[in-house]
PDB file of N, CA and C in Angstrom:
ATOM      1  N   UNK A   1     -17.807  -2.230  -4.191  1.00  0.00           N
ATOM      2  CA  UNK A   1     -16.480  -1.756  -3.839  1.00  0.00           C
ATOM      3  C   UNK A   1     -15.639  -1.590  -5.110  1.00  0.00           C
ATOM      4  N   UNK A   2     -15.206  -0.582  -4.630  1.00  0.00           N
ATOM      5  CA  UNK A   2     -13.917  -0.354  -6.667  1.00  0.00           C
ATOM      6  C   UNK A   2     -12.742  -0.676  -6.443  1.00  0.00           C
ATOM      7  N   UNK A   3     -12.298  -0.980  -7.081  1.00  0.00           N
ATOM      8  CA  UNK A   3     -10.755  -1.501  -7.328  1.00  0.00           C
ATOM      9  C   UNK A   3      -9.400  -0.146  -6.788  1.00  0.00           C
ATOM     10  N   UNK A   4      -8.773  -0.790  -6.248  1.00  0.00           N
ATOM     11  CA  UNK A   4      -7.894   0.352  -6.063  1.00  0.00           C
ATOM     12  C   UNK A   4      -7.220   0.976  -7.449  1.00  0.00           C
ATOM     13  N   UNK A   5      -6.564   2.162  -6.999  1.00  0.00           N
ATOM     14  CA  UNK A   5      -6.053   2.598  -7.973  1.00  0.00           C
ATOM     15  C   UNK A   5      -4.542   2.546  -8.074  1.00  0.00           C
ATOM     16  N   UNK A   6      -4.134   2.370  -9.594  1.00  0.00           N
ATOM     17  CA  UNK A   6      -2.366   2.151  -9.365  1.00  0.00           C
ATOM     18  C   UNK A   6      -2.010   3.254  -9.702  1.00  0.00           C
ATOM     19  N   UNK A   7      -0.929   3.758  -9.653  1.00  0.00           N
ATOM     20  CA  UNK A   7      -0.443   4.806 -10.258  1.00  0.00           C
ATOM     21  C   UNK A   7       1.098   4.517 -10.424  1.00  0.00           C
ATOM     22  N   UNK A   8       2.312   5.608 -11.063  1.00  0.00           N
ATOM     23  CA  UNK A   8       3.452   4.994 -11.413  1.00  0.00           C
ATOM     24  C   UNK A   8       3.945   6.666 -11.898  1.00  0.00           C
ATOM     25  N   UNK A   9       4.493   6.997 -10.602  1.00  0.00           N
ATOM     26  CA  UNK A   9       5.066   8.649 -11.104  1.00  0.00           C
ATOM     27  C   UNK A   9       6.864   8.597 -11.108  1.00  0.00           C
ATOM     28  N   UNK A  10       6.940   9.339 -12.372  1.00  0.00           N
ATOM     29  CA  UNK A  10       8.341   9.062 -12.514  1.00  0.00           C
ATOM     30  C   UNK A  10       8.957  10.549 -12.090  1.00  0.00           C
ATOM     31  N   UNK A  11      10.413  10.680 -11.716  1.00  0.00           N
ATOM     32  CA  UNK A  11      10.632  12.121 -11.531  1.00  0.00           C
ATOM     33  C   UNK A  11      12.146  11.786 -12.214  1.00  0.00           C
ATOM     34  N   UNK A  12      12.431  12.922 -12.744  1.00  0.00           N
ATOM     35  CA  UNK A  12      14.181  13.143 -13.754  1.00  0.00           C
ATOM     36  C   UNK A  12      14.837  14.236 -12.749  1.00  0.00           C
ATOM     37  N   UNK A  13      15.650  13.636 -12.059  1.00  0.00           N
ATOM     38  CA  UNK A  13      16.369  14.793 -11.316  1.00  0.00           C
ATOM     39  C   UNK A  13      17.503  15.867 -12.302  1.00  0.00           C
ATOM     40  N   UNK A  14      17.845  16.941 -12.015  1.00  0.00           N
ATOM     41  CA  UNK A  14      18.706  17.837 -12.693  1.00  0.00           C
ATOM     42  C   UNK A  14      20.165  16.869 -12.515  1.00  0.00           C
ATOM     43  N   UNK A  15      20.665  17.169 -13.261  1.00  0.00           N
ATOM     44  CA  UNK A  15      22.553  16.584 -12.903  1.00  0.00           C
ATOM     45  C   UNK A  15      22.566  17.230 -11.484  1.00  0.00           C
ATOM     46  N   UNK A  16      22.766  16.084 -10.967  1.00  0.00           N
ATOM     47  CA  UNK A  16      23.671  16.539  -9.587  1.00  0.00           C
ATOM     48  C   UNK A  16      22.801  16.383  -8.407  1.00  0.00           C
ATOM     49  N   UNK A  17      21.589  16.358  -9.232  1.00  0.00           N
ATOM     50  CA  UNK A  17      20.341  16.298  -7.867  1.00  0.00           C
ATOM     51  C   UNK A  17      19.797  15.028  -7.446  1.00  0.00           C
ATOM     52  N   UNK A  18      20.044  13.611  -7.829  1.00  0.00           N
ATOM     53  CA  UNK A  18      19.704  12.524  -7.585  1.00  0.00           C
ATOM     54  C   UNK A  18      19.028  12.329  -5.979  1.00  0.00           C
ATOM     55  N   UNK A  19      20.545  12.725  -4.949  1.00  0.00           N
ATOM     56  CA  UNK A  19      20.359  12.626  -3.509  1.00  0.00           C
ATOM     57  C   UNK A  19      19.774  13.432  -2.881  1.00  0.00           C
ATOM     58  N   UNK A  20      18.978  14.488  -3.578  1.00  0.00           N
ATOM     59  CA  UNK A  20      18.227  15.365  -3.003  1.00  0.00           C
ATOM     60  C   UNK A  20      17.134  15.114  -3.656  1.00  0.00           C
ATOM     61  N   UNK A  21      16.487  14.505  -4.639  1.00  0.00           N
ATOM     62  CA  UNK A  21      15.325  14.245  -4.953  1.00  0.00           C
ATOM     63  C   UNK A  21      15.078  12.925  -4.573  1.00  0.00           C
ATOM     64  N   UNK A  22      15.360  12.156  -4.304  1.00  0.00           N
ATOM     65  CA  UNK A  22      15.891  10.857  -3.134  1.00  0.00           C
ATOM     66  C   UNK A  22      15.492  11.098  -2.003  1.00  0.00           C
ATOM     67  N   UNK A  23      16.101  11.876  -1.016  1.00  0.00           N
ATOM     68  CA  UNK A  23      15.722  12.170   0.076  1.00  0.00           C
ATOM     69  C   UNK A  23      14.434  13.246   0.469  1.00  0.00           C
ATOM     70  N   UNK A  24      13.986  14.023  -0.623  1.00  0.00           N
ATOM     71  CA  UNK A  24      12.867  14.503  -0.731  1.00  0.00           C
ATOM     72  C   UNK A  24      11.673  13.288  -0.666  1.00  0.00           C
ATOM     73  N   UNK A  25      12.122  12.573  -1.511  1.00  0.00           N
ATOM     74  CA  UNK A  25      10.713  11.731  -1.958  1.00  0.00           C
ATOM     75  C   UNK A  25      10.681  10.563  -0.530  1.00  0.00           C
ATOM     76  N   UNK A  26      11.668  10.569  -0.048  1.00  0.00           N
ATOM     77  CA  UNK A  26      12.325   9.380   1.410  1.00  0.00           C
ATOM     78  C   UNK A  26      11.259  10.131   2.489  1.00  0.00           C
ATOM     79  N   UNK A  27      11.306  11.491   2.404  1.00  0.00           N
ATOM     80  CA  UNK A  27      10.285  12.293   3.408  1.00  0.00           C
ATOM     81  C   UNK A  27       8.980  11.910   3.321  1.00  0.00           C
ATOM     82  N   UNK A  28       8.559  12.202   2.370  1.00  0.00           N
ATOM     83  CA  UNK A  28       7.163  12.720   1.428  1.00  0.00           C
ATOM     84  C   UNK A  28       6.512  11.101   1.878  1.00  0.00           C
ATOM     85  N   UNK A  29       7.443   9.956   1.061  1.00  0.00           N
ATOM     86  CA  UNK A  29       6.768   8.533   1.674  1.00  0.00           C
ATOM     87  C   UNK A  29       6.472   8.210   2.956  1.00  0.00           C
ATOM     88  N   UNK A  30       7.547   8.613   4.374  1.00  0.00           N
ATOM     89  CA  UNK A  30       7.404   8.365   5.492  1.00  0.00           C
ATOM     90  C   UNK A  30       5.811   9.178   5.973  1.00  0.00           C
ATOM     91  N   UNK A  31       5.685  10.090   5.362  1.00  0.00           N
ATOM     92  CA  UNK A  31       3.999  10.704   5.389  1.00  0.00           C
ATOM     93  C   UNK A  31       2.808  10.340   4.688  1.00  0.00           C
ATOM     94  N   UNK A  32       3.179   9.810   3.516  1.00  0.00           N
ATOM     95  CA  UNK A  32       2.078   9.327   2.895  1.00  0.00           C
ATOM     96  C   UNK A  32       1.451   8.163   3.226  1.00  0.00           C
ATOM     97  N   UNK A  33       2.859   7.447   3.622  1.00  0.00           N
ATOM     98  CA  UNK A  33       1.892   5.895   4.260  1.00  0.00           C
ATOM     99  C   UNK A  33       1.079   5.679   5.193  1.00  0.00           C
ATOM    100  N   UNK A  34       1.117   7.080   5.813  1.00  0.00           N
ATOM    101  CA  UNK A  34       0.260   6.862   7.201  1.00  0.00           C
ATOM    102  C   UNK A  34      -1.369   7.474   6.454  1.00  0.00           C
ATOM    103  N   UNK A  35      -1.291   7.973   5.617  1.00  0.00           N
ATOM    104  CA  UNK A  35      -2.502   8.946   4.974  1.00  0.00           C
ATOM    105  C   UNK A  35      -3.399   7.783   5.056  1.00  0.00           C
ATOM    106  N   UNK A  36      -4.858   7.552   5.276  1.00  0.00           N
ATOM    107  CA  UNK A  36      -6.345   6.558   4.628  1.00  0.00           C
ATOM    108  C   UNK A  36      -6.071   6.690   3.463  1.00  0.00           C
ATOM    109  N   UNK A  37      -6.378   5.150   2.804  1.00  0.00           N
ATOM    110  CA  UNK A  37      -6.237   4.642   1.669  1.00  0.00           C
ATOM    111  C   UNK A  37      -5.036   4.439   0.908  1.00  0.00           C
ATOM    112  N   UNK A  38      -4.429   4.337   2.021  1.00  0.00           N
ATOM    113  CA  UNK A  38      -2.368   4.538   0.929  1.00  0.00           C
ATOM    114  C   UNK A  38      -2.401   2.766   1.037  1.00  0.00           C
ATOM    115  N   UNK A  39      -2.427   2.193  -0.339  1.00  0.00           N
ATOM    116  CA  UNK A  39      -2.078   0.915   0.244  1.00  0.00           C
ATOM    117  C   UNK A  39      -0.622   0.325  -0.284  1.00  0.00           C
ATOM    118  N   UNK A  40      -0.277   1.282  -1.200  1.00  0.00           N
ATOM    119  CA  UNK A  40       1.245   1.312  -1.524  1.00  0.00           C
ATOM    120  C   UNK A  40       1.815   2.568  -2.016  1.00  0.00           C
ATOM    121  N   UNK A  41       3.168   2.820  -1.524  1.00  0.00           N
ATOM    122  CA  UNK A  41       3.498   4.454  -1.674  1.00  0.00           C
ATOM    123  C   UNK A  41       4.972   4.129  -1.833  1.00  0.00           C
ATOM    124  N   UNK A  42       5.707   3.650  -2.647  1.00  0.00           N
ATOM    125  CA  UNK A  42       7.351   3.742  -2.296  1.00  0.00           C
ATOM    126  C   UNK A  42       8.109   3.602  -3.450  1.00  0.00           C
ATOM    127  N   UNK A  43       9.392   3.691  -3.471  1.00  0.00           N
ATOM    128  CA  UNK A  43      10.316   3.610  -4.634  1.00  0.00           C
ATOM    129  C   UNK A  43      10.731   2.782  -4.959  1.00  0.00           C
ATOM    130  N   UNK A  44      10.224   2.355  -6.105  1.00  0.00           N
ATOM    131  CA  UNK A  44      11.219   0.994  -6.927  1.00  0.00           C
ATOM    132  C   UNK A  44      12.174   0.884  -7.923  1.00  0.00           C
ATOM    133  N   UNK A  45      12.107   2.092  -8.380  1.00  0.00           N
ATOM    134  CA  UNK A  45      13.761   2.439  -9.091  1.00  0.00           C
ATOM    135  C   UNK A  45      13.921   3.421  -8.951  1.00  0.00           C
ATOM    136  N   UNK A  46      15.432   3.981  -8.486  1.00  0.00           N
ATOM    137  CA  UNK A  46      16.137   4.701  -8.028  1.00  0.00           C
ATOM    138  C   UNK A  46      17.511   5.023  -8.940  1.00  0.00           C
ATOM    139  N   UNK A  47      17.722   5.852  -9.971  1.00  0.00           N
ATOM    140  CA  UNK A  47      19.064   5.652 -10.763  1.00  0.00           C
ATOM    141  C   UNK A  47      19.426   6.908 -10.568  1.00  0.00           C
ATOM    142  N   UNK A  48      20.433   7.885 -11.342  1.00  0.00           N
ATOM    143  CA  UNK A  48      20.650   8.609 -11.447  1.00  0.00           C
ATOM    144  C   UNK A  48      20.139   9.733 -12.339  1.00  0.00           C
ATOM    145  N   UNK A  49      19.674   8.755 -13.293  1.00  0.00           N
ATOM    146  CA  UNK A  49      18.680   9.279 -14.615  1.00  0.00           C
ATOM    147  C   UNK A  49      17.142   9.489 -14.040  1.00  0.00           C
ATOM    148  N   UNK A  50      16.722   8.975 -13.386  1.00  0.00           N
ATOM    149  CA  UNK A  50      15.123   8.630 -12.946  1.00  0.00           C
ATOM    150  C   UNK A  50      15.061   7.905 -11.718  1.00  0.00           C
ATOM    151  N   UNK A  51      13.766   8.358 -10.994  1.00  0.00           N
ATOM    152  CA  UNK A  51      13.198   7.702  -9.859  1.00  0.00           C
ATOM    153  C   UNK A  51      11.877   7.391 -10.433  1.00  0.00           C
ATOM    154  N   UNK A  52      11.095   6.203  -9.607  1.00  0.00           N
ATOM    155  CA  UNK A  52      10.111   5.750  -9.745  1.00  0.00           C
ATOM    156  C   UNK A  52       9.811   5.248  -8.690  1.00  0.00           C
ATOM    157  N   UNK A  53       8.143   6.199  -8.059  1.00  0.00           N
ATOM    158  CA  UNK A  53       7.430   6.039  -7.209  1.00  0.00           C
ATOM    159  C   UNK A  53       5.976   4.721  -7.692  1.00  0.00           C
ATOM    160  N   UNK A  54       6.176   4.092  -6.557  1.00  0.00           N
ATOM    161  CA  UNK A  54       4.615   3.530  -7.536  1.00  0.00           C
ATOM    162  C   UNK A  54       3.697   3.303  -6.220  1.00  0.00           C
ATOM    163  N   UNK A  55       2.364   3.660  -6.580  1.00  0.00           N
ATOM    164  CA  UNK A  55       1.328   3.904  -5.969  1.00  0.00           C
ATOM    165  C   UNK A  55      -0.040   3.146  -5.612  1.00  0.00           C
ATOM    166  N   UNK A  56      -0.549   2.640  -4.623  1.00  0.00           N
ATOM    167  CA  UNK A  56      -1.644   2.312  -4.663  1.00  0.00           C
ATOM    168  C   UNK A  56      -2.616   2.798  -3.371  1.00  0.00           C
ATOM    169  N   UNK A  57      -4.007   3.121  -4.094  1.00  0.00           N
ATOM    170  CA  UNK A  57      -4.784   3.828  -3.507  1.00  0.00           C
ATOM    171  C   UNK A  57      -6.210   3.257  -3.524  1.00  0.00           C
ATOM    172  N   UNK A  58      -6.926   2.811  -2.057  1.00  0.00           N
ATOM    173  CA  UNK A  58      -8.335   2.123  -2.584  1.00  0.00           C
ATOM    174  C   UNK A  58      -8.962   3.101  -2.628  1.00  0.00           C
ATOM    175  N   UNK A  59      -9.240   4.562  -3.162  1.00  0.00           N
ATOM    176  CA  UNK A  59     -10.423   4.638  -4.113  1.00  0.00           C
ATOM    177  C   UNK A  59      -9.927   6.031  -4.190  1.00  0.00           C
ATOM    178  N   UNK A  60     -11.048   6.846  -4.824  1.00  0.00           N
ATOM    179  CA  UNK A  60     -10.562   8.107  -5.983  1.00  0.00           C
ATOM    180  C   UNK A  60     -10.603   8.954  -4.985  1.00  0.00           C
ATOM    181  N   UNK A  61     -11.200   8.873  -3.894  1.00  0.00           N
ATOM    182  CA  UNK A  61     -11.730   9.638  -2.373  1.00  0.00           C
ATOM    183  C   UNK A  61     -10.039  10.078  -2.690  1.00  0.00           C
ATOM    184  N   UNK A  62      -9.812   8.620  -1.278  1.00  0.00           N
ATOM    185  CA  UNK A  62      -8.488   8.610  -0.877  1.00  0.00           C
ATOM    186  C   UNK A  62      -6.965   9.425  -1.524  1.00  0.00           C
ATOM    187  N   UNK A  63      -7.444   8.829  -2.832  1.00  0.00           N
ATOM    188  CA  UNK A  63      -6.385   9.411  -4.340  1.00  0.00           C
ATOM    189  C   UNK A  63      -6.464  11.470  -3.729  1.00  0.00           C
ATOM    190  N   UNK A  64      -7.577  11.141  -3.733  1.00  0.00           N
ATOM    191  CA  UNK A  64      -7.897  13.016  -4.363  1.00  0.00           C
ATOM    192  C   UNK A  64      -7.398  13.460  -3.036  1.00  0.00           C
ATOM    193  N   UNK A  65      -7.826  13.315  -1.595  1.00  0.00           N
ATOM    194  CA  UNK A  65      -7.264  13.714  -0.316  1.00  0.00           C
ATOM    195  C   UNK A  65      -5.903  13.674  -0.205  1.00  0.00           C
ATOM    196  N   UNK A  66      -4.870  12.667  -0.865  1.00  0.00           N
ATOM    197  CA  UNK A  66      -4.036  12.560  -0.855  1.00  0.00           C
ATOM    198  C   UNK A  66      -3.130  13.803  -1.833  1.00  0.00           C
ATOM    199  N   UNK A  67      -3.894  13.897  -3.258  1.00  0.00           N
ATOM    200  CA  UNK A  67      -3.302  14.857  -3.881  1.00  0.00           C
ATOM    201  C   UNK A  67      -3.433  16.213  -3.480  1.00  0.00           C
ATOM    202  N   UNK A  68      -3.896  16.683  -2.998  1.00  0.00           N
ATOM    203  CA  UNK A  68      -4.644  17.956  -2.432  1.00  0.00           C
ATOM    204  C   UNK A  68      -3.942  17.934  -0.687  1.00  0.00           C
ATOM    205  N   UNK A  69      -3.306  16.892  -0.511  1.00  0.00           N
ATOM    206  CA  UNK A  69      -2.625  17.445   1.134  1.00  0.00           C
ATOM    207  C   UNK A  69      -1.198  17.675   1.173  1.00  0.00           C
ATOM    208  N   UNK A  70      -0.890  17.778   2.359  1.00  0.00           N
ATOM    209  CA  UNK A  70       0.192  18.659   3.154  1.00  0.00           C
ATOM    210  C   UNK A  70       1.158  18.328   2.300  1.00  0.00           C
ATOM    211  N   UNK A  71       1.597  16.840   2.273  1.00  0.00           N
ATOM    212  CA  UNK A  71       2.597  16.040   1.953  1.00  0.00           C
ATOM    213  C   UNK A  71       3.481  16.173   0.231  1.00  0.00           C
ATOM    214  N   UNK A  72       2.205  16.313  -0.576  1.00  0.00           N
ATOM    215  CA  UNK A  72       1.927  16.330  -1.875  1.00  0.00           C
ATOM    216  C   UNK A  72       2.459  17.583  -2.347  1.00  0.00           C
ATOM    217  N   UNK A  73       2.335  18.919  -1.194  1.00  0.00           N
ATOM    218  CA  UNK A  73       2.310  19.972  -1.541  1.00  0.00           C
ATOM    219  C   UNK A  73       3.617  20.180  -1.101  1.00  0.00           C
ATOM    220  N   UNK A  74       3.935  19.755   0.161  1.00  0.00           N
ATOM    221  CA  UNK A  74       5.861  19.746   0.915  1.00  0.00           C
ATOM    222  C   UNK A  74       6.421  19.660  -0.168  1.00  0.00           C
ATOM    223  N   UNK A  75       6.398  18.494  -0.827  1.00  0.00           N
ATOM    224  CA  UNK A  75       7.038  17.332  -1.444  1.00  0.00           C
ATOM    225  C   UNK A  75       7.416  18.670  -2.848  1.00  0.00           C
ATOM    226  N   UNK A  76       5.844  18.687  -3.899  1.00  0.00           N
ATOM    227  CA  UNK A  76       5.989  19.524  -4.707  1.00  0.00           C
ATOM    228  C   UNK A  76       7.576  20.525  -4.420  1.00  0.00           C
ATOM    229  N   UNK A  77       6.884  21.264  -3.728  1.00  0.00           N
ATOM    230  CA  UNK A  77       8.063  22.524  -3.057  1.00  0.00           C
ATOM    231  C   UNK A  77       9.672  22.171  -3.148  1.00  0.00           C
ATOM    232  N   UNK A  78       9.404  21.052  -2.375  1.00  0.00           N
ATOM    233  CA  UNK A  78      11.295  20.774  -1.942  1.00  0.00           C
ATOM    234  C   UNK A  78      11.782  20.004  -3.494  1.00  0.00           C
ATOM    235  N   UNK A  79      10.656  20.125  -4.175  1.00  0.00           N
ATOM    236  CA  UNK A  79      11.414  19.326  -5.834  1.00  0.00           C
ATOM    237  C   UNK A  79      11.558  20.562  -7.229  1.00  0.00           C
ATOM    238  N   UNK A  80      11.178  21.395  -6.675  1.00  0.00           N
ATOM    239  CA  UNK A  80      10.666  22.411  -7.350  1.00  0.00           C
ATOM    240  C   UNK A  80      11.757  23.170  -8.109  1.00  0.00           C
ATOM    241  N   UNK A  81      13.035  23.181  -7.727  1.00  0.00           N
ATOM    242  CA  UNK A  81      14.391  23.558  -8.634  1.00  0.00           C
ATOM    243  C   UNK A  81      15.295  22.356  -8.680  1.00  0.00           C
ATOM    244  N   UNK A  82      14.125  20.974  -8.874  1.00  0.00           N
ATOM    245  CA  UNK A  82      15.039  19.711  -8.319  1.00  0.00           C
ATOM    246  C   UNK A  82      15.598  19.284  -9.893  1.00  0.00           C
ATOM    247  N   UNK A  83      14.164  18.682 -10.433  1.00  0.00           N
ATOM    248  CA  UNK A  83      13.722  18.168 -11.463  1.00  0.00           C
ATOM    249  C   UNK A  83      14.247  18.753 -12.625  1.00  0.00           C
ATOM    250  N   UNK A  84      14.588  17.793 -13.953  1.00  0.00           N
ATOM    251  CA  UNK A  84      14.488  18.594 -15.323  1.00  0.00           C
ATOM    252  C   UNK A  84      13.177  18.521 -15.999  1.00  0.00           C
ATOM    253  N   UNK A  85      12.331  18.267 -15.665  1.00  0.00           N
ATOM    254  CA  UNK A  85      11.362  18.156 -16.001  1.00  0.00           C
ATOM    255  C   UNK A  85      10.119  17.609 -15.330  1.00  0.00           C
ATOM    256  N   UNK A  86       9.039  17.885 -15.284  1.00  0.00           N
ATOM    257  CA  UNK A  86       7.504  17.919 -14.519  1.00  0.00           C
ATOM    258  C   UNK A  86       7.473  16.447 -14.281  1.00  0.00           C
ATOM    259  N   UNK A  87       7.248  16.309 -13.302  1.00  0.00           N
ATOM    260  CA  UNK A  87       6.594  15.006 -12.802  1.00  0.00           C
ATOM    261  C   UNK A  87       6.030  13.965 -13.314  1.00  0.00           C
ATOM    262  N   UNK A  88       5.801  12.890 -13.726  1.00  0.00           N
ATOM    263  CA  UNK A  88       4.733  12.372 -14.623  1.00  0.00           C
ATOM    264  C   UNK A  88       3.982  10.885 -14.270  1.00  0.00           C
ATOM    265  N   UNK A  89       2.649  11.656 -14.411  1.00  0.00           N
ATOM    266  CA  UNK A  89       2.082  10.195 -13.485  1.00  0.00           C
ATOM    267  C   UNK A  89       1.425  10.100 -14.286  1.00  0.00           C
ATOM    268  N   UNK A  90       0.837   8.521 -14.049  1.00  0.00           N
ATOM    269  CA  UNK A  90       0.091   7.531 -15.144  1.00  0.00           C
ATOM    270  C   UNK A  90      -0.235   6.735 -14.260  1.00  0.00           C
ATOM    271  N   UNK A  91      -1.745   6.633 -14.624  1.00  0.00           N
ATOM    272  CA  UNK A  91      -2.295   5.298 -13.717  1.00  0.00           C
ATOM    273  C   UNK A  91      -1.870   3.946 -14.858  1.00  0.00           C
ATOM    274  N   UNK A  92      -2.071   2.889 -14.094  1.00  0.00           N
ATOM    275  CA  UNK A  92      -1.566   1.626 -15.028  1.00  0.00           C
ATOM    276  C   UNK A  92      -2.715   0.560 -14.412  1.00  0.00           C
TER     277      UNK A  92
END
């Protein structure tokens, strides 16, 4: 059996966009947790400068189904003139 995987994606909202990249990502979680293999999906810092999602996934299956679905792709979309900059994930 392999170790789950962590992950730790940060997002920089534009000035002004905090509560809409907030409530984007508030969606996106209420769907992901239900996904196989989500064994943690939620926000632990929340500022005005930055959000931080952090992630756990038991295995690369799960990871990859997850990146490649509905949710991932919503989510993308509704952030898409959100952000000042690209997404950035890092496993840890």
């Amino acid at each position: 059996m392999s170790a789950p995987i962590d992950l730790i994606a940060t997002f920089i909202p534009n000035d002004g966009e905090f509560y809409r990249v907030k409530l984007a990502l508030e969606i996106a979680i209420d769907e992901v947790v239900k996904e196989q293999g989500c064994i943690r999906y939620e926000l632990t810092e929340a500022t005005e400068e930055r959000l931080v999602l952090t992630e756990q996934w038991a295995s690369e299956e799960d990871l990859d189904k997850h990146s490649k679905g509905t949710a991932v792709q919503d989510l993308n979309e509704s952030l898409s003139a959100l952000l000042a900059e690209p997404v950035k994930v890092e496993r840890v």
